[in-house]
N, C-alpha and C. Protein backbone atom coordinates (compact mmCIF):
# COMPACT_ATOMS: atom_id res chain seq x y z
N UNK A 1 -10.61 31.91 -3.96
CA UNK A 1 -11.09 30.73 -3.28
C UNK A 1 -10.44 30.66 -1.90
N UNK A 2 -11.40 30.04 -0.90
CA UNK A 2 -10.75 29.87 0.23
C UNK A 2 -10.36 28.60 0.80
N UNK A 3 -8.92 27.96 0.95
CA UNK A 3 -8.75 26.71 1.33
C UNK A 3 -8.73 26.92 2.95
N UNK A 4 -8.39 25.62 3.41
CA UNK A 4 -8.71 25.27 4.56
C UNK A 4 -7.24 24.11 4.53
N UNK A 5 -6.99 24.12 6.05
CA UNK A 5 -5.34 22.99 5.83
C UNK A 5 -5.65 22.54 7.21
N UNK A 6 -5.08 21.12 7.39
CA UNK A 6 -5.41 20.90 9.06
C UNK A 6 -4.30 21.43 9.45
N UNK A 7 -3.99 21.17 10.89
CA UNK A 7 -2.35 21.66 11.38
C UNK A 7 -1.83 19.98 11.26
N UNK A 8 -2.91 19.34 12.16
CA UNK A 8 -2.37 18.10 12.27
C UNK A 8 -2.60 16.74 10.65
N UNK A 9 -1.78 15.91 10.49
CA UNK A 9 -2.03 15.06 9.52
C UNK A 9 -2.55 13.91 9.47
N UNK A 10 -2.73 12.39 8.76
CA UNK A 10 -3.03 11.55 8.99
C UNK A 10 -2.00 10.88 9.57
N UNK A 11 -1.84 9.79 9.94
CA UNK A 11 -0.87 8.62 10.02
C UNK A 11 -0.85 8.01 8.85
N UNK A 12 -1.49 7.63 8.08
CA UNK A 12 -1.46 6.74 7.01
C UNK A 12 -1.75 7.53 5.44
N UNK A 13 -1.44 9.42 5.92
CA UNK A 13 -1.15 9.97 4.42
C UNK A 13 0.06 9.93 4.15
N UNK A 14 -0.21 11.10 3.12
CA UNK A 14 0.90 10.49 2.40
C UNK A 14 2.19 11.34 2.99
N UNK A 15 1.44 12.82 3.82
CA UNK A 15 2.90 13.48 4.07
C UNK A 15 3.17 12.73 5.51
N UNK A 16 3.11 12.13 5.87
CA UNK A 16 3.75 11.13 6.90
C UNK A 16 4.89 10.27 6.06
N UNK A 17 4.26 9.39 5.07
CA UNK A 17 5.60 8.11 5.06
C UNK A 17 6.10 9.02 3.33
N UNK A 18 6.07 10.58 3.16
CA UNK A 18 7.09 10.90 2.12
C UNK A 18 7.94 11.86 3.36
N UNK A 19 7.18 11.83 4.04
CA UNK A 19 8.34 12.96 4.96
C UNK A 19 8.80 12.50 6.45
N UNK A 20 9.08 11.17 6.45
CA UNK A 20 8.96 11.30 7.71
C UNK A 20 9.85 11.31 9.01
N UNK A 21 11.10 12.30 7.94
CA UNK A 21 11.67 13.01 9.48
C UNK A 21 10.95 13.88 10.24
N UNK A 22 10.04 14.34 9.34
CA UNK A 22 9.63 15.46 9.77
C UNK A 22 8.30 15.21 11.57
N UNK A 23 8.21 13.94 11.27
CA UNK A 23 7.07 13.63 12.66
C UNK A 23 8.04 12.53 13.82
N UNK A 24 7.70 12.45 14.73
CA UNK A 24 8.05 11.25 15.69
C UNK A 24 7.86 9.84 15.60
N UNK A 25 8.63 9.43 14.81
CA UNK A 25 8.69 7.91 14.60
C UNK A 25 9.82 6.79 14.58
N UNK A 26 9.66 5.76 15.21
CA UNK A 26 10.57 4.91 15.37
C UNK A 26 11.17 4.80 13.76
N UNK A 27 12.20 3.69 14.09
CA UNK A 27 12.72 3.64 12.65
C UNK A 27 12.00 2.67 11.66
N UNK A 28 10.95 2.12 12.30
CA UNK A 28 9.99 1.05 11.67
C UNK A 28 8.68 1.76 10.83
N UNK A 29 8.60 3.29 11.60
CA UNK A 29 7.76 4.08 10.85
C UNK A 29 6.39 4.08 12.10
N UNK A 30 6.85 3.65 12.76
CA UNK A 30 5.29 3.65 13.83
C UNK A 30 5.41 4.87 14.69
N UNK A 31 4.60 5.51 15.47
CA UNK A 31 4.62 6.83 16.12
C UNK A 31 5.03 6.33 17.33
N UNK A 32 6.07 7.65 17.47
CA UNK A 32 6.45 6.85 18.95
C UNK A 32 5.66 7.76 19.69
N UNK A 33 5.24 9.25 19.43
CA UNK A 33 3.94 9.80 20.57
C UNK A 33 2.76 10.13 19.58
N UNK A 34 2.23 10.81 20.65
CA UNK A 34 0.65 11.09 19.14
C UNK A 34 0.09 12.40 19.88
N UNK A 35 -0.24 12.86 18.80
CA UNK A 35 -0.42 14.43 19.27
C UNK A 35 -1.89 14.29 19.24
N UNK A 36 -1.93 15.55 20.22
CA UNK A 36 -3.85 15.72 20.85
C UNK A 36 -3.64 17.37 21.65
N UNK A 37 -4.95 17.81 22.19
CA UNK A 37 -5.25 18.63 22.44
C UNK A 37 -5.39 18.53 24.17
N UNK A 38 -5.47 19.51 24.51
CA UNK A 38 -5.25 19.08 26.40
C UNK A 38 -6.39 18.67 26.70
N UNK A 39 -7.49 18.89 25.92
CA UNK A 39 -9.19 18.78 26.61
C UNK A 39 -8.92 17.03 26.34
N UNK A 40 -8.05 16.43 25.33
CA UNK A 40 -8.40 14.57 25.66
C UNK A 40 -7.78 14.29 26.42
N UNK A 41 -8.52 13.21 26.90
CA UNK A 41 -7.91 12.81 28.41
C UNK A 41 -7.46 11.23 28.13
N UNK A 42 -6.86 10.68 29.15
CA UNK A 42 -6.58 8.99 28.80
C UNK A 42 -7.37 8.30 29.01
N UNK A 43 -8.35 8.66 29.46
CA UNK A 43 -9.76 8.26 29.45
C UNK A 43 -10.64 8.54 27.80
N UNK A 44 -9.87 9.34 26.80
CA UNK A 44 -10.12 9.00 25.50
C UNK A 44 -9.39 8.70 24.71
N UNK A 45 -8.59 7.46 24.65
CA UNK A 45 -7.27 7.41 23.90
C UNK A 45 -8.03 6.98 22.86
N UNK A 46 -9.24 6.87 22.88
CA UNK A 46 -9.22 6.85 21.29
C UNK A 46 -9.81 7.89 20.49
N UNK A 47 -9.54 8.50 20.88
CA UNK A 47 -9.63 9.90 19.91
C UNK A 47 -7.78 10.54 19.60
N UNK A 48 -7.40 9.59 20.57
CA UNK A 48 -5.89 10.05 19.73
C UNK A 48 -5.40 9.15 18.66
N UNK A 49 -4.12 9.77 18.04
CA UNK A 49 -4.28 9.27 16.42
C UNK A 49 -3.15 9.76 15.96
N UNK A 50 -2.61 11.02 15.76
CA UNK A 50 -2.44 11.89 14.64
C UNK A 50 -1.10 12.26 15.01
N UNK A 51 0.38 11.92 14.56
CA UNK A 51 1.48 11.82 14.50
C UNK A 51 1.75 13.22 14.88
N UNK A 52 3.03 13.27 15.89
CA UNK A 52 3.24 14.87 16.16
C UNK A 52 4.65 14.87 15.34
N UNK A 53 4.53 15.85 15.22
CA UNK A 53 5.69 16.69 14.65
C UNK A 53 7.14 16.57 15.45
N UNK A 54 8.32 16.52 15.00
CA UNK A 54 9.63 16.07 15.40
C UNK A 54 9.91 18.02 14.88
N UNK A 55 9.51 18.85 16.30
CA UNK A 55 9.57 20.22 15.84
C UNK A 55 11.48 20.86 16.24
N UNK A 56 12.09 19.84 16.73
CA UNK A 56 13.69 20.13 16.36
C UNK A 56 14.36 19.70 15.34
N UNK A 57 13.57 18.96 14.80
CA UNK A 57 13.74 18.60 12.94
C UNK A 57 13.65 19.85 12.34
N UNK A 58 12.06 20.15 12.47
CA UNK A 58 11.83 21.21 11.47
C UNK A 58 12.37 22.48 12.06
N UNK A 59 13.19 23.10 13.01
CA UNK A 59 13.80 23.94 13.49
C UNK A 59 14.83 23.81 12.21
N UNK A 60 15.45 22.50 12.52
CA UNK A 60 16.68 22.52 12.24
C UNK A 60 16.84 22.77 10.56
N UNK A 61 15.74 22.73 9.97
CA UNK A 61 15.55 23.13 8.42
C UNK A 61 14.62 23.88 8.05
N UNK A 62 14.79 25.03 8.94
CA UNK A 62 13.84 26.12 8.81
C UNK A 62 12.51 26.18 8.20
N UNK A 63 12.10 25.35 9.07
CA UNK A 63 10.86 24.97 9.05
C UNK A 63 10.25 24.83 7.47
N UNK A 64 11.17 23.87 6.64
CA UNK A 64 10.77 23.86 4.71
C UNK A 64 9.55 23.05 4.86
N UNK A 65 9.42 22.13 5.43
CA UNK A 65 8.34 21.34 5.11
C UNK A 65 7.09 22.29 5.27
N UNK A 66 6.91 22.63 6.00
CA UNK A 66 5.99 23.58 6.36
C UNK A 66 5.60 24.77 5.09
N UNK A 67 6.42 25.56 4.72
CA UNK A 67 7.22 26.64 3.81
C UNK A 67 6.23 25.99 2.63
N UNK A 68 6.70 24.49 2.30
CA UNK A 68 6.49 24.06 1.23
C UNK A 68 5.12 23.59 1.19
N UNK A 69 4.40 23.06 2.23
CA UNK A 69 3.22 22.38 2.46
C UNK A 69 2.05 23.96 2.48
N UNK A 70 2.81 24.89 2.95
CA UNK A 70 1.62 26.12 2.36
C UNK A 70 1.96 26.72 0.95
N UNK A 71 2.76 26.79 1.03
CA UNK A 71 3.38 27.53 -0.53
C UNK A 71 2.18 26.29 -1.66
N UNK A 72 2.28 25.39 -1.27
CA UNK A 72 1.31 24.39 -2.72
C UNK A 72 0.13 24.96 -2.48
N UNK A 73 -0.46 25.27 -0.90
CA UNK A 73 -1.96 25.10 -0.77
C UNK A 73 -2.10 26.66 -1.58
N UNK A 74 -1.42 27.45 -1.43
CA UNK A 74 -1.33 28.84 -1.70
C UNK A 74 -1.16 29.18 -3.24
N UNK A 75 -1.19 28.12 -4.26
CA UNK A 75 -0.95 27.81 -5.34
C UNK A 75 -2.40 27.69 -5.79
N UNK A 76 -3.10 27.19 -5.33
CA UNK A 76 -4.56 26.22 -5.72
C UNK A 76 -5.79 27.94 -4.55
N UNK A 77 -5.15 28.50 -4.06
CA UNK A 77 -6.23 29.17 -2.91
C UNK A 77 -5.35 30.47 -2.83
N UNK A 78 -6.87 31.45 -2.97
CA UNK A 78 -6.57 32.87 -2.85
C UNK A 78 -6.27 33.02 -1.37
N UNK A 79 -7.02 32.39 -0.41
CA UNK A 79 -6.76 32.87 0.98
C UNK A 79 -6.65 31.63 2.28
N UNK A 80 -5.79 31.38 2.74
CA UNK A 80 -5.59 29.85 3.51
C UNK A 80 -5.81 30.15 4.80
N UNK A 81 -6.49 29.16 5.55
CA UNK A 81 -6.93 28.75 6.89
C UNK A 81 -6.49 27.64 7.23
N UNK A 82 -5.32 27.81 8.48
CA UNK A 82 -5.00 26.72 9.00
C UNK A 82 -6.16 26.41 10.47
N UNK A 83 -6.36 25.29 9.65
CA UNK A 83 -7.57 24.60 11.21
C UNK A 83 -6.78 23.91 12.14
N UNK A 84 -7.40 24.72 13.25
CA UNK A 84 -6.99 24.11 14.68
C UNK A 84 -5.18 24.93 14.83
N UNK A 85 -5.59 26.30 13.95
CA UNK A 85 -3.73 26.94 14.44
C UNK A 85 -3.02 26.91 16.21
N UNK A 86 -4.81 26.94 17.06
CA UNK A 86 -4.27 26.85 18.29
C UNK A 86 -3.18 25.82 18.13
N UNK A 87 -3.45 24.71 17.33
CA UNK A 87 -2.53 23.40 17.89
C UNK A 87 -0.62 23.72 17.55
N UNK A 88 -0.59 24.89 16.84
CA UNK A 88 0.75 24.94 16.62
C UNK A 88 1.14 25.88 18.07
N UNK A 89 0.58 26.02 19.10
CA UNK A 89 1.21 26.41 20.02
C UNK A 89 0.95 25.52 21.39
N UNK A 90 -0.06 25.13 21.37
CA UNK A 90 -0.76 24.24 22.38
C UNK A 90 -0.92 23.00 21.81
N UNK A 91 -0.21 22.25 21.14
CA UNK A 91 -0.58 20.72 20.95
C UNK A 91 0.13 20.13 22.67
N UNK A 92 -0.12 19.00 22.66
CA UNK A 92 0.14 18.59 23.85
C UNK A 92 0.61 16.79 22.94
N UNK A 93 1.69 16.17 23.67
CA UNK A 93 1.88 14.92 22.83
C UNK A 93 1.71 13.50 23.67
N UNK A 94 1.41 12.75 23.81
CA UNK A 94 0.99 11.32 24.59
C UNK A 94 2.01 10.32 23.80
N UNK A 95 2.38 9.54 24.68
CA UNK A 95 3.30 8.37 24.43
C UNK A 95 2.35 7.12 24.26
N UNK A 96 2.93 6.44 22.94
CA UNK A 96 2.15 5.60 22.86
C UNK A 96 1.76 4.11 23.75
């Protein structure tokens, strides 16, 4: 079987408020930037949304969340596709 994984997550799933050193958030739990792609402009803030990653977190713990978040999909799927992998090199992040 072939799964499919986004790069980016919801705000209001669940691996946001079980993990959430792992993204940019105040200590209240709200995003303090929001990740997007360079083609949106601030002329579409509403297509932004989607919590970025706190990626000197996950440096700093060799990148487990990650490790662990494919290792499950890789459990359930013979062959995994991360959608939108550009974004793990080119995300771009906006302040809220």
């Amino acid at each position: 079987m072939f799964g499919d994984i986004p790069i980016f997550v919801s705000y209001d799933g669940s691996d946001v408020w079980a993990n959430r050193e792992v993204f940019k958030l105040d200590e209240s739990g709200e995003m303090l930037v929001v990740a997007a792609c360079r083609q949106i402009t601030f002329h579409n803030r509403s297509a932004l949304g989607n919590p970025h990653y706190d990626w000197s977190y996950l440096k700093q713990t060799w990148f487990q969340w990650w490790i662990e978040r494919m290792q499950t999909q890789l459990e359930q799927f013979d062959i995994l596709r991360i959608d939108h992998f550009r974004g793990l090199e080119a995300a771009w992040e906006y302040c809220r």
